[in-house]
C-alpha atoms as a PDB file:
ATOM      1  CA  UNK A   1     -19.548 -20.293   3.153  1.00  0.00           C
ATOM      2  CA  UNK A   2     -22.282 -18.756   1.839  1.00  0.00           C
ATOM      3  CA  UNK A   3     -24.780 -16.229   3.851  1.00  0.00           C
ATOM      4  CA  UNK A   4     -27.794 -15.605   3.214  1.00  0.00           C
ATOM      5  CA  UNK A   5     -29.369 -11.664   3.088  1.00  0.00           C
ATOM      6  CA  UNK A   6     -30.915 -12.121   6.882  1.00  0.00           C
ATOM      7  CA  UNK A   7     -27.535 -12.720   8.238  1.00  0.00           C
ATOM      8  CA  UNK A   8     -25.260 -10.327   6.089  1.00  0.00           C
ATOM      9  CA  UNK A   9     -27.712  -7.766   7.557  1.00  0.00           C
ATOM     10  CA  UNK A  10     -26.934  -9.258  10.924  1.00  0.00           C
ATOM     11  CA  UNK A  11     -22.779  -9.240  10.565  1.00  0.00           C
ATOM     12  CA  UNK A  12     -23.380  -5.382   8.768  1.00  0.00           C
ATOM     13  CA  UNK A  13     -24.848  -4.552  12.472  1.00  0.00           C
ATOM     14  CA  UNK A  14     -21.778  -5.967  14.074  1.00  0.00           C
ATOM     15  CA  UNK A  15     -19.354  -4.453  11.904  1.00  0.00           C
ATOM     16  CA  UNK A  16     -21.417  -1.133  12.268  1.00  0.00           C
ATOM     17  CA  UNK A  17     -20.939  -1.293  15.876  1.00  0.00           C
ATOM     18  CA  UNK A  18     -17.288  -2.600  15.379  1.00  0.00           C
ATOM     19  CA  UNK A  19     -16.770   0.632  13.451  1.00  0.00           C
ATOM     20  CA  UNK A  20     -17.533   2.849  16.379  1.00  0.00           C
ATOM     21  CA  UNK A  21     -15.080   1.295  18.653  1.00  0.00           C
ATOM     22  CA  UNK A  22     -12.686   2.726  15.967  1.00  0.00           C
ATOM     23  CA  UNK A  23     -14.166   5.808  16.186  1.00  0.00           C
ATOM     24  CA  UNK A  24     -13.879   5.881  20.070  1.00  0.00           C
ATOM     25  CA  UNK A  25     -10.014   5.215  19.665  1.00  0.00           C
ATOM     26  CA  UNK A  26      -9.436   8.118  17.241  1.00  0.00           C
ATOM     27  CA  UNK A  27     -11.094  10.244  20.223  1.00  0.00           C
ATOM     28  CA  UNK A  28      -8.247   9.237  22.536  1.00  0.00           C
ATOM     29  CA  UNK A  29      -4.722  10.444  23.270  1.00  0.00           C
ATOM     30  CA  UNK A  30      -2.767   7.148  22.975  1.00  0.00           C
ATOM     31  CA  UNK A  31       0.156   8.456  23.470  1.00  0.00           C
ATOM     32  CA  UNK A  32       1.340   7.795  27.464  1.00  0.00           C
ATOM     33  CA  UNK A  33      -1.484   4.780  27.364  1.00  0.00           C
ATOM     34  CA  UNK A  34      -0.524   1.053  28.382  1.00  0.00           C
ATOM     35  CA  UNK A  35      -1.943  -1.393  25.552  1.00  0.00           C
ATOM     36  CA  UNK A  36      -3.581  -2.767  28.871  1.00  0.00           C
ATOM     37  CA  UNK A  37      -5.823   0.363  29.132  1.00  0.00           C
ATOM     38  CA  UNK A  38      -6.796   0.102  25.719  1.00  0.00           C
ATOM     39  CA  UNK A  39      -7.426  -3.054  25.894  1.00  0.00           C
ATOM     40  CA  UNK A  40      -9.959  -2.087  29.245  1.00  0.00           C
ATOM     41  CA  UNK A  41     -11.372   0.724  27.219  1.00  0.00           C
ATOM     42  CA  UNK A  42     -12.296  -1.250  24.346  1.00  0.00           C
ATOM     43  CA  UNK A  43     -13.649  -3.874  26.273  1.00  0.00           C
ATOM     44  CA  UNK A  44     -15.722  -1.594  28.749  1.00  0.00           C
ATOM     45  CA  UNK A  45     -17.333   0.291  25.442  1.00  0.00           C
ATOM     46  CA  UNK A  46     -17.865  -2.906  24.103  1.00  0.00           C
ATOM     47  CA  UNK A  47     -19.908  -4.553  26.565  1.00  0.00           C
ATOM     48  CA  UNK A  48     -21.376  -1.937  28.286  1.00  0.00           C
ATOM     49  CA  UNK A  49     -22.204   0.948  25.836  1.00  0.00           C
ATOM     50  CA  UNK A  50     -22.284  -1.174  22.846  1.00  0.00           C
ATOM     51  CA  UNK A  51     -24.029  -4.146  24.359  1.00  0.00           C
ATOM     52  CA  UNK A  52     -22.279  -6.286  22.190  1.00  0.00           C
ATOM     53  CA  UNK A  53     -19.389  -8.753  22.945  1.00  0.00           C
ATOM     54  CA  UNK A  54     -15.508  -8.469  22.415  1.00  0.00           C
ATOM     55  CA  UNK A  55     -15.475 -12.071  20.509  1.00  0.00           C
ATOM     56  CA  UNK A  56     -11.567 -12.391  20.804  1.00  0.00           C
ATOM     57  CA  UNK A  57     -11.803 -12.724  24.800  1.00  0.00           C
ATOM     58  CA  UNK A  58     -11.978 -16.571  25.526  1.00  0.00           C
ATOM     59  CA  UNK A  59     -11.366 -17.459  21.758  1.00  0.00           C
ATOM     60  CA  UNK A  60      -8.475 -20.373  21.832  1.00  0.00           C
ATOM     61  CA  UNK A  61      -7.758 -19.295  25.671  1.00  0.00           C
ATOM     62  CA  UNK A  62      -7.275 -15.838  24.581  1.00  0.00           C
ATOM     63  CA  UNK A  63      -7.955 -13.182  27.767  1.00  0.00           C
ATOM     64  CA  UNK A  64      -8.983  -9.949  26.540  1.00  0.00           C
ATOM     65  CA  UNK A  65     -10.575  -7.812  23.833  1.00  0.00           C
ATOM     66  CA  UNK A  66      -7.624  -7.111  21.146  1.00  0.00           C
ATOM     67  CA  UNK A  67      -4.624  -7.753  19.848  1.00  0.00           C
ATOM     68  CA  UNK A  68      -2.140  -4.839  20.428  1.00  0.00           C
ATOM     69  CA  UNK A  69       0.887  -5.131  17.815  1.00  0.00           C
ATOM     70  CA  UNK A  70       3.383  -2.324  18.210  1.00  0.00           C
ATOM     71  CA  UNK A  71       6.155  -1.549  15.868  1.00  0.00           C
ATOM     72  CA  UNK A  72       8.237  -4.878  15.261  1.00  0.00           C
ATOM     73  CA  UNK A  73       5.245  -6.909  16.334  1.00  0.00           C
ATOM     74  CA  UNK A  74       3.303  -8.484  13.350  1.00  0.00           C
ATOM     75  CA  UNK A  75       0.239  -9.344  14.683  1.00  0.00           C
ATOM     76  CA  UNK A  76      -1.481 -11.188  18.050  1.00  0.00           C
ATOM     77  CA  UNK A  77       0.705  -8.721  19.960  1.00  0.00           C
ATOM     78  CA  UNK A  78      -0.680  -8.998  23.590  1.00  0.00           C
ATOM     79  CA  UNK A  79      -1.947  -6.284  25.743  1.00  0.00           C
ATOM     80  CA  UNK A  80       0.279  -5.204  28.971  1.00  0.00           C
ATOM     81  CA  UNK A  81       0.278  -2.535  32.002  1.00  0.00           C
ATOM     82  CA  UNK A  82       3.759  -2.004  31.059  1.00  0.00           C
ATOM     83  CA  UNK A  83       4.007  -1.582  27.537  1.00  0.00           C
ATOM     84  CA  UNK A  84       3.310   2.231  27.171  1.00  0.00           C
ATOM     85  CA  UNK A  85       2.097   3.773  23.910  1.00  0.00           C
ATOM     86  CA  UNK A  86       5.247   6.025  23.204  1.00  0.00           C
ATOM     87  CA  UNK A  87       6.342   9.095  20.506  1.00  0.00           C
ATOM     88  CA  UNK A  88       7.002   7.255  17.733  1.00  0.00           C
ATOM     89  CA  UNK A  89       5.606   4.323  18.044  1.00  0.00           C
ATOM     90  CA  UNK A  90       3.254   2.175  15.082  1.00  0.00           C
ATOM     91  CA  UNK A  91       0.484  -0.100  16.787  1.00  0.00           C
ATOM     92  CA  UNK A  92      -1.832  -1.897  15.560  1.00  0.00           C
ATOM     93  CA  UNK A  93      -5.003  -2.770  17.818  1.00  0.00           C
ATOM     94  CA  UNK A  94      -7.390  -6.036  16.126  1.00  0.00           C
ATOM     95  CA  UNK A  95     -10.673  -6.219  17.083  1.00  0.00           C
ATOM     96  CA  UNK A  96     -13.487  -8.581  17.261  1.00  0.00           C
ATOM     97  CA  UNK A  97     -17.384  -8.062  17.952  1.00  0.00           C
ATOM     98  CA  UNK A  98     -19.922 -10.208  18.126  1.00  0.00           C
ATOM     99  CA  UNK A  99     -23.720  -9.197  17.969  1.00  0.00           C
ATOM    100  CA  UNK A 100     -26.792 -10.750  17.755  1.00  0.00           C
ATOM    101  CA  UNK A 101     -24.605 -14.159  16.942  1.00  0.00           C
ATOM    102  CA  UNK A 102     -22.861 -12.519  14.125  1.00  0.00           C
ATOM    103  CA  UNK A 103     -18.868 -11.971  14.536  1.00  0.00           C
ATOM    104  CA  UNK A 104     -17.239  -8.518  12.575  1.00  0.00           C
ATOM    105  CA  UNK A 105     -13.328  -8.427  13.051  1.00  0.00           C
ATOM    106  CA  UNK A 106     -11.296  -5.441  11.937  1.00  0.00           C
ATOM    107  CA  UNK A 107      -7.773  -3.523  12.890  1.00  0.00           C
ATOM    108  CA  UNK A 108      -6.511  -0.291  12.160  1.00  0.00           C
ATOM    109  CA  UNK A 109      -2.550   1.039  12.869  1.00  0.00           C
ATOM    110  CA  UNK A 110      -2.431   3.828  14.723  1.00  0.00           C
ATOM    111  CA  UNK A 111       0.817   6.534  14.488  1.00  0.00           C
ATOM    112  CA  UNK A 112       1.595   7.804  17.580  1.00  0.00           C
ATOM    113  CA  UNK A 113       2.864  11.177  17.830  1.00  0.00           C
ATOM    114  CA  UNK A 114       5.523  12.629  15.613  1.00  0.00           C
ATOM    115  CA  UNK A 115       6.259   9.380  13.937  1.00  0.00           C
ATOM    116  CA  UNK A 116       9.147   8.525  11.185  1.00  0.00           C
ATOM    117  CA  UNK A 117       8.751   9.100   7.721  1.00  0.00           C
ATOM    118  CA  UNK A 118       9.506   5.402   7.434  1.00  0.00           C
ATOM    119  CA  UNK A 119       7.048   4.285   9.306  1.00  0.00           C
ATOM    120  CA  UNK A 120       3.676   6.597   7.984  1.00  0.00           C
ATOM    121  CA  UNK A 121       4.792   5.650   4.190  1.00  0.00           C
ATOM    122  CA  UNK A 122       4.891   1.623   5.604  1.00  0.00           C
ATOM    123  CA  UNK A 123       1.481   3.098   7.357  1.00  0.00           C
ATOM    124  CA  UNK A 124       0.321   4.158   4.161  1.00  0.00           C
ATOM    125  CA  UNK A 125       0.958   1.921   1.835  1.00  0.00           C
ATOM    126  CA  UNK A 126      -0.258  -1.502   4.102  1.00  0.00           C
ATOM    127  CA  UNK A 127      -3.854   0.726   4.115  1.00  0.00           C
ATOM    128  CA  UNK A 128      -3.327   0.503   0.029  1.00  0.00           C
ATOM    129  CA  UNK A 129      -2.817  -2.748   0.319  1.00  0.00           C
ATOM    130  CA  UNK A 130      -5.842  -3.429   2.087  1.00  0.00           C
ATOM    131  CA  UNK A 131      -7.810  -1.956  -0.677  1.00  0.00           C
ATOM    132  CA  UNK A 132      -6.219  -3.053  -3.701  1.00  0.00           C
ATOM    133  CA  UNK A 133      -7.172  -6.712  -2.215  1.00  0.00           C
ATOM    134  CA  UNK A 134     -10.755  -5.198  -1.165  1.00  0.00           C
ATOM    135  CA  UNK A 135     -11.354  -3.784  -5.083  1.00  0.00           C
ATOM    136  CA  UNK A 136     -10.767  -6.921  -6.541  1.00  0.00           C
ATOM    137  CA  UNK A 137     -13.249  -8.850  -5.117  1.00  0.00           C
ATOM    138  CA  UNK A 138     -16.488  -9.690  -7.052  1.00  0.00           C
ATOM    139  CA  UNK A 139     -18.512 -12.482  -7.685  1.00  0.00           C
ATOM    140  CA  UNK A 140     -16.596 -14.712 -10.183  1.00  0.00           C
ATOM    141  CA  UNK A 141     -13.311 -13.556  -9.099  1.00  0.00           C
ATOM    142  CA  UNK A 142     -10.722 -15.424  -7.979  1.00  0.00           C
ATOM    143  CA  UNK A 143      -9.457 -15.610  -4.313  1.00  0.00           C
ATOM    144  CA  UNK A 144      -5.825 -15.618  -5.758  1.00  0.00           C
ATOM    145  CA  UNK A 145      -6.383 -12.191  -7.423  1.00  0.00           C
ATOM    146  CA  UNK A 146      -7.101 -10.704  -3.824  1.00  0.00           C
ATOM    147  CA  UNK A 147      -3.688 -11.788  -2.886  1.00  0.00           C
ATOM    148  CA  UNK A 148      -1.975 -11.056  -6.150  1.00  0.00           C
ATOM    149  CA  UNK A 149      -3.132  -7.295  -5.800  1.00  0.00           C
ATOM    150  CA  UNK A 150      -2.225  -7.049  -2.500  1.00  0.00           C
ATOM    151  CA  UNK A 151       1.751  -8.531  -3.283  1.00  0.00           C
ATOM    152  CA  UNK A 152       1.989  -6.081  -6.225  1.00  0.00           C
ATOM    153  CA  UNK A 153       1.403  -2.941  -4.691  1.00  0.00           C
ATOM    154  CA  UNK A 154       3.845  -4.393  -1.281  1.00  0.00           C
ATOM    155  CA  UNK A 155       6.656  -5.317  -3.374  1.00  0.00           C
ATOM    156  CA  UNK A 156       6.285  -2.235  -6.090  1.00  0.00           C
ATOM    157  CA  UNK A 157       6.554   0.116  -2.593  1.00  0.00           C
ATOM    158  CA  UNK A 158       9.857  -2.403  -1.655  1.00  0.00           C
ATOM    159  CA  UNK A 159       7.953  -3.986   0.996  1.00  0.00           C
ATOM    160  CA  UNK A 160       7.423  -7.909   1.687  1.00  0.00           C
ATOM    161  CA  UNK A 161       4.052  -9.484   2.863  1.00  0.00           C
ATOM    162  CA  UNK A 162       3.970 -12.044   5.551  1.00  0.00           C
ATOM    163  CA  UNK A 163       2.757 -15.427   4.340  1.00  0.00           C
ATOM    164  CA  UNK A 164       2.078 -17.982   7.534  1.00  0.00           C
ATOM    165  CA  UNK A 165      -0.594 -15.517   8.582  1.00  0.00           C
ATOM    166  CA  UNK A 166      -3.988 -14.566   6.091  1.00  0.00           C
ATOM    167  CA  UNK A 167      -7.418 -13.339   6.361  1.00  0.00           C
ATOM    168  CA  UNK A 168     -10.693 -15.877   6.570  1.00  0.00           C
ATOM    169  CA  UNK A 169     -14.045 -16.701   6.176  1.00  0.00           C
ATOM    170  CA  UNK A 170     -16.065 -15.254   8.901  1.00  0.00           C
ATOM    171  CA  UNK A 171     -19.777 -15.187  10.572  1.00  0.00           C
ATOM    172  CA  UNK A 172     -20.783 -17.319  13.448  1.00  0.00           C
ATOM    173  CA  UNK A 173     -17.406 -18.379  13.920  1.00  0.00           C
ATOM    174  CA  UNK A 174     -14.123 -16.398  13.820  1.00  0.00           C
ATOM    175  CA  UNK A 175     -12.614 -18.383  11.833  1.00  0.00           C
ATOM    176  CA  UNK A 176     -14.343 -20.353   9.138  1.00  0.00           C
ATOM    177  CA  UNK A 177     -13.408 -21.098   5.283  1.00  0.00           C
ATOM    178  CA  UNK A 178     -12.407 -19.663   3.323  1.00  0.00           C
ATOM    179  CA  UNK A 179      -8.540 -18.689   4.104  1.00  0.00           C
ATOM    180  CA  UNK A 180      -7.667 -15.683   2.589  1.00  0.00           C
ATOM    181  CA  UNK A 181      -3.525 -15.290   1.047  1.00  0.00           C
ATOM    182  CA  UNK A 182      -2.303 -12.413   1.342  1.00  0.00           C
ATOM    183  CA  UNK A 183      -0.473 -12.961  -2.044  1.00  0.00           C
ATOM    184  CA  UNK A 184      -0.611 -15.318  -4.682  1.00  0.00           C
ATOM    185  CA  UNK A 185      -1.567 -15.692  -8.541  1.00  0.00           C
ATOM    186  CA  UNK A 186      -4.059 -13.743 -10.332  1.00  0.00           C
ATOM    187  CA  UNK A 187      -6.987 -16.041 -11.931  1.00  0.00           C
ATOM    188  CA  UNK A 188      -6.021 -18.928  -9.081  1.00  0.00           C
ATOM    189  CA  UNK A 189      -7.825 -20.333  -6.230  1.00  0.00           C
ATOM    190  CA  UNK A 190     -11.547 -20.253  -4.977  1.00  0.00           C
ATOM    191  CA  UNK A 191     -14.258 -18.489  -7.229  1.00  0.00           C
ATOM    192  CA  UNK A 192     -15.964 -16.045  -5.132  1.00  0.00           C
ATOM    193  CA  UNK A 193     -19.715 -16.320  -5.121  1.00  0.00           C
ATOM    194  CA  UNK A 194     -22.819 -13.855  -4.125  1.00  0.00           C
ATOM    195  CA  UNK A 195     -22.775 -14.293  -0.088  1.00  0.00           C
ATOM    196  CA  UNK A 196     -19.296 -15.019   0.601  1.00  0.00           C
ATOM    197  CA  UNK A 197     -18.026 -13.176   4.283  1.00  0.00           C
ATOM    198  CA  UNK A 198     -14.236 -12.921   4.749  1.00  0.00           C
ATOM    199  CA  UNK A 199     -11.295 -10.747   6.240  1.00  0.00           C
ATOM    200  CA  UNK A 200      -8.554  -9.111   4.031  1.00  0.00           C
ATOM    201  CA  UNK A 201      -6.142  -8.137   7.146  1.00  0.00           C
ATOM    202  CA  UNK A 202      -2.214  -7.743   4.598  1.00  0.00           C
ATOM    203  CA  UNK A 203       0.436  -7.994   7.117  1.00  0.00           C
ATOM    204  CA  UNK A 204       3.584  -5.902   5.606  1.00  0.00           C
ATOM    205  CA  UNK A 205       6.723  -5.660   6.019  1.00  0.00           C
ATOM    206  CA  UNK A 206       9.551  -3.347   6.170  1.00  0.00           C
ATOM    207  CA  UNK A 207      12.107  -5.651   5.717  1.00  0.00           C
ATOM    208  CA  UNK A 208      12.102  -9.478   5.429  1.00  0.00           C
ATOM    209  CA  UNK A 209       9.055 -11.718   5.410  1.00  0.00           C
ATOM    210  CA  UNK A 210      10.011 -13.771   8.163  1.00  0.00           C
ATOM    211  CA  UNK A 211       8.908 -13.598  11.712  1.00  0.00           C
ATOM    212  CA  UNK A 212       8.945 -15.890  14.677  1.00  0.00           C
ATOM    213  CA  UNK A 213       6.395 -16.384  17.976  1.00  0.00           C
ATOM    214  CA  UNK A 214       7.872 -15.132  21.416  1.00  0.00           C
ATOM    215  CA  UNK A 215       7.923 -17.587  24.045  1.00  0.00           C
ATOM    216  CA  UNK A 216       3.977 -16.276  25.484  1.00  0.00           C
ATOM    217  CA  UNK A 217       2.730 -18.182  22.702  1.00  0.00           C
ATOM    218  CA  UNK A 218       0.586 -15.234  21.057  1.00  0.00           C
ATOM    219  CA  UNK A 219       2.831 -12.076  20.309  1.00  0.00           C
ATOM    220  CA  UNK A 220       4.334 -13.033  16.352  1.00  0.00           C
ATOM    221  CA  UNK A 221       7.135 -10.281  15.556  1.00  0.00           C
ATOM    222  CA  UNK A 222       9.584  -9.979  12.548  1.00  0.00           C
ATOM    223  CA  UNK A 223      12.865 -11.919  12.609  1.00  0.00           C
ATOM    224  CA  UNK A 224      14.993  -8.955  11.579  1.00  0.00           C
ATOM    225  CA  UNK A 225      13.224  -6.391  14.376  1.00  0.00           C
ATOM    226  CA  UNK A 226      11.953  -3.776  11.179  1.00  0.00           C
ATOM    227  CA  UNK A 227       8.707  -2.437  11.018  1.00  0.00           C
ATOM    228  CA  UNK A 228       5.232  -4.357  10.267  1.00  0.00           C
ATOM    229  CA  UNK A 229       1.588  -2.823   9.773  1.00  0.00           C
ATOM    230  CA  UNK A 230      -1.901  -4.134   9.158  1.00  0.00           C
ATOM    231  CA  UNK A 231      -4.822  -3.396   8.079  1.00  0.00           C
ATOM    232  CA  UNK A 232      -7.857  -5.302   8.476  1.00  0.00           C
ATOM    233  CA  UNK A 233     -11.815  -5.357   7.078  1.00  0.00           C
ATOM    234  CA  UNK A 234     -14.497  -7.739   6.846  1.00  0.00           C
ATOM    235  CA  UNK A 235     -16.499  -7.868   3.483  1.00  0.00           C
ATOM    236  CA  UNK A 236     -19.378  -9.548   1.983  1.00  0.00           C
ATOM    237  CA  UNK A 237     -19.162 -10.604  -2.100  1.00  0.00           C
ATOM    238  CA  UNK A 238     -22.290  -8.871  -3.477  1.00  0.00           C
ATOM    239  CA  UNK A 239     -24.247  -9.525  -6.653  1.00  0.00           C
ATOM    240  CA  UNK A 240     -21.984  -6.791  -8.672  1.00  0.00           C
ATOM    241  CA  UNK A 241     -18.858  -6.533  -6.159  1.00  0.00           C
ATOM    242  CA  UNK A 242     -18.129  -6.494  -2.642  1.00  0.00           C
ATOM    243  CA  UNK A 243     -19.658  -4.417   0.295  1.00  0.00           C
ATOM    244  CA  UNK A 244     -16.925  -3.447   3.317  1.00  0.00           C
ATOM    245  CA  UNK A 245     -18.992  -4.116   6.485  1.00  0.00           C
ATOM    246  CA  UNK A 246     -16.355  -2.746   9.333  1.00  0.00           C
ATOM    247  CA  UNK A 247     -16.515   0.489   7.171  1.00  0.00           C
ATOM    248  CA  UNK A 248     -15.741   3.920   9.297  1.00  0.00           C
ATOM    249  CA  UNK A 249     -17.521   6.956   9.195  1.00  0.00           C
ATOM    250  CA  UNK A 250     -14.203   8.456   8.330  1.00  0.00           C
ATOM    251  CA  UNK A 251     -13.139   6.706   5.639  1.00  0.00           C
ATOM    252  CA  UNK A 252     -13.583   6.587   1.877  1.00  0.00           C
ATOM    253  CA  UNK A 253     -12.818   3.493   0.176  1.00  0.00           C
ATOM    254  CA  UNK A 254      -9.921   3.834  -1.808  1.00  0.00           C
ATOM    255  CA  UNK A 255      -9.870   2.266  -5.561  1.00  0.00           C
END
């Protein structure tokens, strides 16, 4: 689980570059879009002005370059020519890059158009989420005080997090250990050390916890059809706390 300086330096490169394929969404009017043109976009700037490669395309069988989750959808939500980016709509896209041999995964939800007040202050406070869970890692923390921070804030806002789904250890592999709860008990679990690389991605929803797979095998939505959002980064545990490396240009870390 641990990574050494060298390759930190290596998976800050892909998450700088992962970064920028953020950046080229923001650029873009969504709104009228098929997730299937995103999903083209993303992989196009990817491979061919990034040089880099979209790591979720062949991973477990999977076809293409993200994960497009759109209002109900919790997360794995697959791309489609005839799902079209609407007024209204929350969707989030989920992202994976690999450079050099280094893997950064991130995702961002995206409000399209004149959206409900519901669904920015859902928006909103998932993003917290993300962050409370980010600011409490440090080197002799807990991996149950990530989760713990990130349930607080959800359930103080009237919100639930989902629980089969969590973030995990990352580098050459997707997935590696550690997994990452969403939520959980302060002062429980793994103690983080100097070196560590892992996702926080909170998964939260407006209404129940619960949520079921559709029959395509990927696309995981909420039983009761409310909202969901997510927020994803990858970070490194650092000598004196934690370094974000999918951080945007346009964002400030919130604390």
């Amino acid at each position: 689980m641990i990574k050494t300086p060298e390759e930190i330096a290596l998976m800050a490169e892909s998450g700088r570059l992962l970064a920028l394929v953020f950046g080229h969404l923001d650029q873009l009017e969504l709104r009228g879009m098929s997730t299937m043109q995103v999903n083209d976009l993303v992989d196009n700037f990817i491979v061919h002005s990034l040089q880099a490669r979209p790591a979720s395309k062949g991973q477990y069988g999977y076809a293409y370059a993200l994960n497009a989750s759109r209002n109900q959808v919790v997360c794995h939500g697959v791309p489609s020519p005839t799902e079209i980016l609407q007024d209204g709509d929350l969707v989030n896209f989920d992202i994976t890059l690999e450079k050099n041999g280094y893997i950064a995964d991130s995702s961002k939800t995206y409000l399209i158009g004149k959206v409900s007040p519901e669904a920015q202050r859902l928006s909103r406070v998932t993003y917290e989420a993300l962050w409370k869970g980010i600011a409490a890692v440090r080197p002799g923390g807990r991996l149950g005080d990530i989760g713990h921070a990130i349930e607080r804030h959800a359930r103080a806002h009237g919100y639930t997090v989902v629980r089969e789904y969590c973030g995990h250890g990352i580098g050459k592999q997707m997935h590696e250990a550690p997994e990452v709860l969403h939520w959980g008990k302060a002062g429980t679990g793994l103690i983080l050390r100097e070196g560590m690389t892992f996702t926080i991605e909170p998964m939260i929803n407006q209404g129940k916890p619960a949520t079921r797979t559709l029959s395509d095998g990927w696309t995981v939505v909420t039983t009761d059809g409310l909202l969901s959002a997510q927020f994803e980064h990858t970070v490194a545990v650092t000598a004196d706390g934690v370094r974000v490396l999918t951080l945007r240009a346009d964002e400030t870390p919130l604390r």
